[in-house]
Protein backbone atom coordinates (compact mmCIF):
# COMPACT_ATOMS: atom_id res chain seq x y z
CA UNK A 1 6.14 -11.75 -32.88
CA UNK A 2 7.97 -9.81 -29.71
CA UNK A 3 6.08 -9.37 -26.25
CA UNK A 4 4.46 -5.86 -27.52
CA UNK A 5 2.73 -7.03 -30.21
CA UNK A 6 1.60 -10.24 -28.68
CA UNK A 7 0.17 -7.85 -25.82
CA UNK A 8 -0.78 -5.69 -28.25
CA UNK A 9 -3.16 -8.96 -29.70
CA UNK A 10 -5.29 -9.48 -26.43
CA UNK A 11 -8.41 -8.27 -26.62
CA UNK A 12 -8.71 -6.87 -23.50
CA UNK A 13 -5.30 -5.20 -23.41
CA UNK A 14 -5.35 -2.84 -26.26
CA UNK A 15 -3.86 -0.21 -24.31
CA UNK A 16 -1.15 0.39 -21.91
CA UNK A 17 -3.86 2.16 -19.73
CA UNK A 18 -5.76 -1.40 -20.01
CA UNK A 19 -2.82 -2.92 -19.24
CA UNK A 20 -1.82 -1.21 -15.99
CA UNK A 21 -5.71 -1.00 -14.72
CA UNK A 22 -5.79 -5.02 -15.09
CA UNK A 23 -2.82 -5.48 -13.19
CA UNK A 24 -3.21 -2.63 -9.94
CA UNK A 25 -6.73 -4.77 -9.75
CA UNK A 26 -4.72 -7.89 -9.41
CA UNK A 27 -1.86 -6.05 -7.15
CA UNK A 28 -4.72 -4.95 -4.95
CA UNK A 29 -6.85 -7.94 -4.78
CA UNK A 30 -9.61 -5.98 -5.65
CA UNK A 31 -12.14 -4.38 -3.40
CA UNK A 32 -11.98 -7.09 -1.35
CA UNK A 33 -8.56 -7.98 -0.97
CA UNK A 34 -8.38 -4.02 0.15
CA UNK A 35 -11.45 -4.44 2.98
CA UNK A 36 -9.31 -7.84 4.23
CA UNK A 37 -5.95 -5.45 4.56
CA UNK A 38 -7.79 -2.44 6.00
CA UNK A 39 -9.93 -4.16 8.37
CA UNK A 40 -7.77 -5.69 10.84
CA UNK A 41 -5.75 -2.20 10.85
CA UNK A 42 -9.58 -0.40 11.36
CA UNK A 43 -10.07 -2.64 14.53
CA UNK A 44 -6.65 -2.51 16.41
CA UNK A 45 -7.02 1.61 16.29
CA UNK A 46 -10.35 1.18 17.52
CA UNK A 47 -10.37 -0.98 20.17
CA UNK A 48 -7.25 0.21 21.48
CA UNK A 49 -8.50 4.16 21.33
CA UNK A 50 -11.49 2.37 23.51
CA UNK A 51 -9.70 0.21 25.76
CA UNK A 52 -6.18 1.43 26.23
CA UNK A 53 -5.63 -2.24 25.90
CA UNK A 54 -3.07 -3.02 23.77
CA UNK A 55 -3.11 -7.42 24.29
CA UNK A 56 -6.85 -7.12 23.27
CA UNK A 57 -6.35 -4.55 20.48
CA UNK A 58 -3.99 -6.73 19.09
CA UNK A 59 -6.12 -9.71 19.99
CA UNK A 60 -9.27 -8.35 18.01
CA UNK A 61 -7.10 -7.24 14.68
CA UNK A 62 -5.74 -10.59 14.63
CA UNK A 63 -8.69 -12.69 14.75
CA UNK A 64 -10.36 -10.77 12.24
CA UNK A 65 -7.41 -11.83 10.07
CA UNK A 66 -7.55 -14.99 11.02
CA UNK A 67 -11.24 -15.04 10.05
CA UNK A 68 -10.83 -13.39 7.20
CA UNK A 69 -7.86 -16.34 6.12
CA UNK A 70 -9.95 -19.36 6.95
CA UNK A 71 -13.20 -18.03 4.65
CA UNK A 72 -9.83 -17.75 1.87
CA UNK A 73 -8.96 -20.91 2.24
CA UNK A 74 -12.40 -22.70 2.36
CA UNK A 75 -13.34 -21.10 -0.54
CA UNK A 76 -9.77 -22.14 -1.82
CA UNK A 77 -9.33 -18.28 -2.94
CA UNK A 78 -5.78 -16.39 -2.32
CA UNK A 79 -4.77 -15.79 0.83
CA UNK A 80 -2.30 -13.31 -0.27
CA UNK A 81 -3.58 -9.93 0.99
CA UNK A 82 -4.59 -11.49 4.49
CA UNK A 83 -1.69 -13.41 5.01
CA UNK A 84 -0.24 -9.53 4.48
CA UNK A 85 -2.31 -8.57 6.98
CA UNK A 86 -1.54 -11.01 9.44
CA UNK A 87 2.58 -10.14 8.32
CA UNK A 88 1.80 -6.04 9.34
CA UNK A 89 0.15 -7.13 12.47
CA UNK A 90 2.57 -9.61 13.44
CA UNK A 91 5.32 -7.26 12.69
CA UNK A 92 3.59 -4.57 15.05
CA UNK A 93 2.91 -6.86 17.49
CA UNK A 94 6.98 -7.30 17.93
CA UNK A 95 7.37 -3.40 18.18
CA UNK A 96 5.05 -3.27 20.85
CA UNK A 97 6.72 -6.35 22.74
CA UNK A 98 10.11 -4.58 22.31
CA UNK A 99 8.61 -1.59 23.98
CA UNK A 100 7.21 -3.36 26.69
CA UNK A 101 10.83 -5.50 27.80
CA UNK A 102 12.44 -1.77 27.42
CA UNK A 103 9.69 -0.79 30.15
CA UNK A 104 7.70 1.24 28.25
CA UNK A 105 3.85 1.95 29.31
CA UNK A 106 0.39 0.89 27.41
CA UNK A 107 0.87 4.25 25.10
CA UNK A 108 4.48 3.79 24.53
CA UNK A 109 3.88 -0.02 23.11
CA UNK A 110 0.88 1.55 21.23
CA UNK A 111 3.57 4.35 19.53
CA UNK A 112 5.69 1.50 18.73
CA UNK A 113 3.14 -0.40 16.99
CA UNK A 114 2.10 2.35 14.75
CA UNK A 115 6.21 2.67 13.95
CA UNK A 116 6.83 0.20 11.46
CA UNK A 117 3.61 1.82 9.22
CA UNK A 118 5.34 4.78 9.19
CA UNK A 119 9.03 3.41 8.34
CA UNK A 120 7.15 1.34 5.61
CA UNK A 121 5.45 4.23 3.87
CA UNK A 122 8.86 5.80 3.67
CA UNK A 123 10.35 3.36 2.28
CA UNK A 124 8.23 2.92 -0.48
CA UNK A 125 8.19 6.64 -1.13
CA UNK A 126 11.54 6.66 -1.43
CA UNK A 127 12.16 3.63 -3.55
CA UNK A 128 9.20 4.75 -5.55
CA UNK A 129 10.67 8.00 -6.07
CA UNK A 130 13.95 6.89 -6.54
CA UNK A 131 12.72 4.94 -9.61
CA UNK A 132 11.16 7.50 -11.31
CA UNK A 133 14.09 9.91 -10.90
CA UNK A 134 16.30 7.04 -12.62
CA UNK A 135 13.48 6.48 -15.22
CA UNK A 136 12.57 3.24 -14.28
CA UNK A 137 9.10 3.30 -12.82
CA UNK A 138 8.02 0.56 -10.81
CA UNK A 139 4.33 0.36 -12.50
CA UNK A 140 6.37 -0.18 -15.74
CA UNK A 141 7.05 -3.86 -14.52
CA UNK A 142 3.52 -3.95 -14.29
CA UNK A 143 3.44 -3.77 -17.95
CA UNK A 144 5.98 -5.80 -18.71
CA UNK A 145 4.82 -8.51 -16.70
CA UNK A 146 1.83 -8.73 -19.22
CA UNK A 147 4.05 -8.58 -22.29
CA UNK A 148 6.00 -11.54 -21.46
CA UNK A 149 9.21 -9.30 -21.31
CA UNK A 150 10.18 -7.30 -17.97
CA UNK A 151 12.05 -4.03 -20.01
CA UNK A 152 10.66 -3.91 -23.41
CA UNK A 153 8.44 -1.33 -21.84
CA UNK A 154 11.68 1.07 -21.34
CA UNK A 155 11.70 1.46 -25.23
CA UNK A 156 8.62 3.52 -25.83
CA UNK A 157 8.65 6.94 -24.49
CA UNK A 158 4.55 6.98 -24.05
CA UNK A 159 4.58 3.84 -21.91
CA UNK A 160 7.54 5.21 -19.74
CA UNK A 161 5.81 9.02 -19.31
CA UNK A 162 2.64 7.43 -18.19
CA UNK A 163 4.34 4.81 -16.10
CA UNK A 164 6.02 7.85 -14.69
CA UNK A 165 2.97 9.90 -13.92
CA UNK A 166 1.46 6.73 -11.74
CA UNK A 167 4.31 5.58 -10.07
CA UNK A 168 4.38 9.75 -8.56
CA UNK A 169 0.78 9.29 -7.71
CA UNK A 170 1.71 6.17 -5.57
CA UNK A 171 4.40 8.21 -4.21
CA UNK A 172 1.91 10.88 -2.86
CA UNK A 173 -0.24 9.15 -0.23
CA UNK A 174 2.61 7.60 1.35
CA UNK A 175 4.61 10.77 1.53
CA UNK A 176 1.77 12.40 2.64
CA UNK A 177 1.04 10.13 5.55
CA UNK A 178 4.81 10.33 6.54
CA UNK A 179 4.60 13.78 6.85
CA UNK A 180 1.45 14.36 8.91
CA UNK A 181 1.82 11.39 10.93
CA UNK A 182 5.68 11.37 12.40
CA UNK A 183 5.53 14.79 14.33
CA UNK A 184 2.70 13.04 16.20
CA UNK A 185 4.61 9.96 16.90
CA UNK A 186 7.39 12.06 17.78
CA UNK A 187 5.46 14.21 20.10
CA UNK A 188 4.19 11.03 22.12
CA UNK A 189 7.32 9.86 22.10
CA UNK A 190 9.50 12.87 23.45
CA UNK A 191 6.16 13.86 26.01
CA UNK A 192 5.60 17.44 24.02
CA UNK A 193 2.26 16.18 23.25
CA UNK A 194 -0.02 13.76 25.98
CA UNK A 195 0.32 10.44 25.16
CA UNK A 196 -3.00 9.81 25.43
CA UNK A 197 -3.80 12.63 22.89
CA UNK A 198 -1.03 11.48 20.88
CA UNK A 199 -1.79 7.60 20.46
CA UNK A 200 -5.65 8.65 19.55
CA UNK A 201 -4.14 11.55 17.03
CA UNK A 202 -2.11 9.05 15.07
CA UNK A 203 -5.02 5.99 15.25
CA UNK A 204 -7.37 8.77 14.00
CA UNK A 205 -4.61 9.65 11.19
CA UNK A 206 -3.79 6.11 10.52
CA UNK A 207 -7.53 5.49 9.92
CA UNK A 208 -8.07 8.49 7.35
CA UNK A 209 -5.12 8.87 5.62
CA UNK A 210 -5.05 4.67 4.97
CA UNK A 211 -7.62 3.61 2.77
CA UNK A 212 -9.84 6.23 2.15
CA UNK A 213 -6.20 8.10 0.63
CA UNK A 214 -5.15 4.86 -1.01
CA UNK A 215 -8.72 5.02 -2.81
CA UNK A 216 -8.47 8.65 -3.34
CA UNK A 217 -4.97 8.24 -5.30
CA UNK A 218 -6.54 4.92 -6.94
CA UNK A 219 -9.27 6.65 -7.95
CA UNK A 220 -6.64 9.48 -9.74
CA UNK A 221 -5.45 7.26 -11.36
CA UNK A 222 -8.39 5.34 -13.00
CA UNK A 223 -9.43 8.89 -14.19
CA UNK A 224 -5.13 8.77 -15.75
CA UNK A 225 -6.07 5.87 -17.40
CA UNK A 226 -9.74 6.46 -18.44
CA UNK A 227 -8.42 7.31 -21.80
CA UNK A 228 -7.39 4.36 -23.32
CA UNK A 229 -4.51 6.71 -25.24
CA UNK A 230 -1.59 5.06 -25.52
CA UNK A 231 -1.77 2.11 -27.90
CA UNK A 232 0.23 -1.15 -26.13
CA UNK A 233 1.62 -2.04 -30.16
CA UNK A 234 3.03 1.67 -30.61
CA UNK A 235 6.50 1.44 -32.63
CA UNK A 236 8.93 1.29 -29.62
CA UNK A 237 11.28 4.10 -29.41
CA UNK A 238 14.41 4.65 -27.32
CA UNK A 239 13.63 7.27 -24.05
């Protein structure tokens, strides 16, 4: 029996739309693994819009983290997606320092800690990009992660044109956010826009094109796979 069929013979993962919807709620974690990532995020653009105080923005984000990491672990739970959380902050947090040793003021740290969001969300859009124009979609792995074999996926056309489809509307919020949100870092950076105005523009950004987006793209591509269309046993063919 090869890795489609055996798929193919789980109940629950008739379909390649069954497949991919079982594993994006795993990737995700799930509503809440998304409130642990997005909340820590939600409170350093918050209290640092309120306070111009970076040390206790970055204060407040982290202990909700932290919070958020010792309820994981006594309920012996994963502590992926707020150990993830704790990664962006503390990854932020070293922006910001660098800004401050190069002299920069409360704003300029603040710039610096929205940076690496931005490099990250181009990053993904282009590697996400990049493997659909080589035909390769990264949610394909997805599906062969469930089949047992990482590539048999690659063999049926259906699979890889619906792979295709998701992996672009992954590729959208990120490129989206990119877009909007580095001609207001740049602004604040070069002083064509106020600082001021331009450290609450892109925490206002952050906050509405982060989750609510993510969901918005998500909830795309539930509707994609509402259909339960493409059969995970389909006789494979070559794309």
């Amino acid at each position: 029996m090869n890795s489609v069929t055996a798929a193919a013979d789980q109940p629950t993962l008739g379909t390649v739309e069954a497949v991919v919807r079982q594993q994006l709620s795993t990737a995700l974690g799930g509503r809440r693994g998304m409130f642990e990532a997005a909340i820590p995020t939600i409170m350093f653009t918050v209290t640092f819009i309120s306070t111009k105080d970076l040390r206790l923005a970055l204060i407040v984000s982290g202990s909700a983290a932290v919070i958020a990491l010792v309820i994981r672990l006594v309920q012996r739970s994963s502590i992926q997606f707020v150990v993830n959380a704790l990664v962006g902050i503390g990854i932020g947090a070293l922006f910001a320092l660098r800004a401050a040793r190069a002299g920069g003021d409360a704003n300029d740290q603040a710039l610096a800690y929205f940076l690496p969001g931005l490099l990250y969300n181009g990053a993904y859009a282009v590697v996400l990009a990049l493997s659909n124009l080589v035909r390769w979609p990264l949610i394909g792995f997805m599906v062969g992660s469930v089949m047992g074999d990482p590539t048999a996926w690659h063999k049926d056309r259906q699979i890889v044109k619906l792979c295709t489809l998701l992996t672009w509307v992954l590729v959208a919020p990120c490129l989206l956010r990119v877009i909007v949100q580095t001609p207001i870092y740049l602004a604040g950076r070069s002083g064509s826009m106020d600082p001021d105005a331009a450290v609450a523009a892109l925490g206002v950004a952050k906050l509405s094109m982060g989750w609510p987006l993510q969901l918005a793209s998500l909830a795309l591509m539930v509707w994609l796979l509402a259909r339960d269309a493409t059969p995970v046993d389909e006789p494979q063919r070559e794309a």
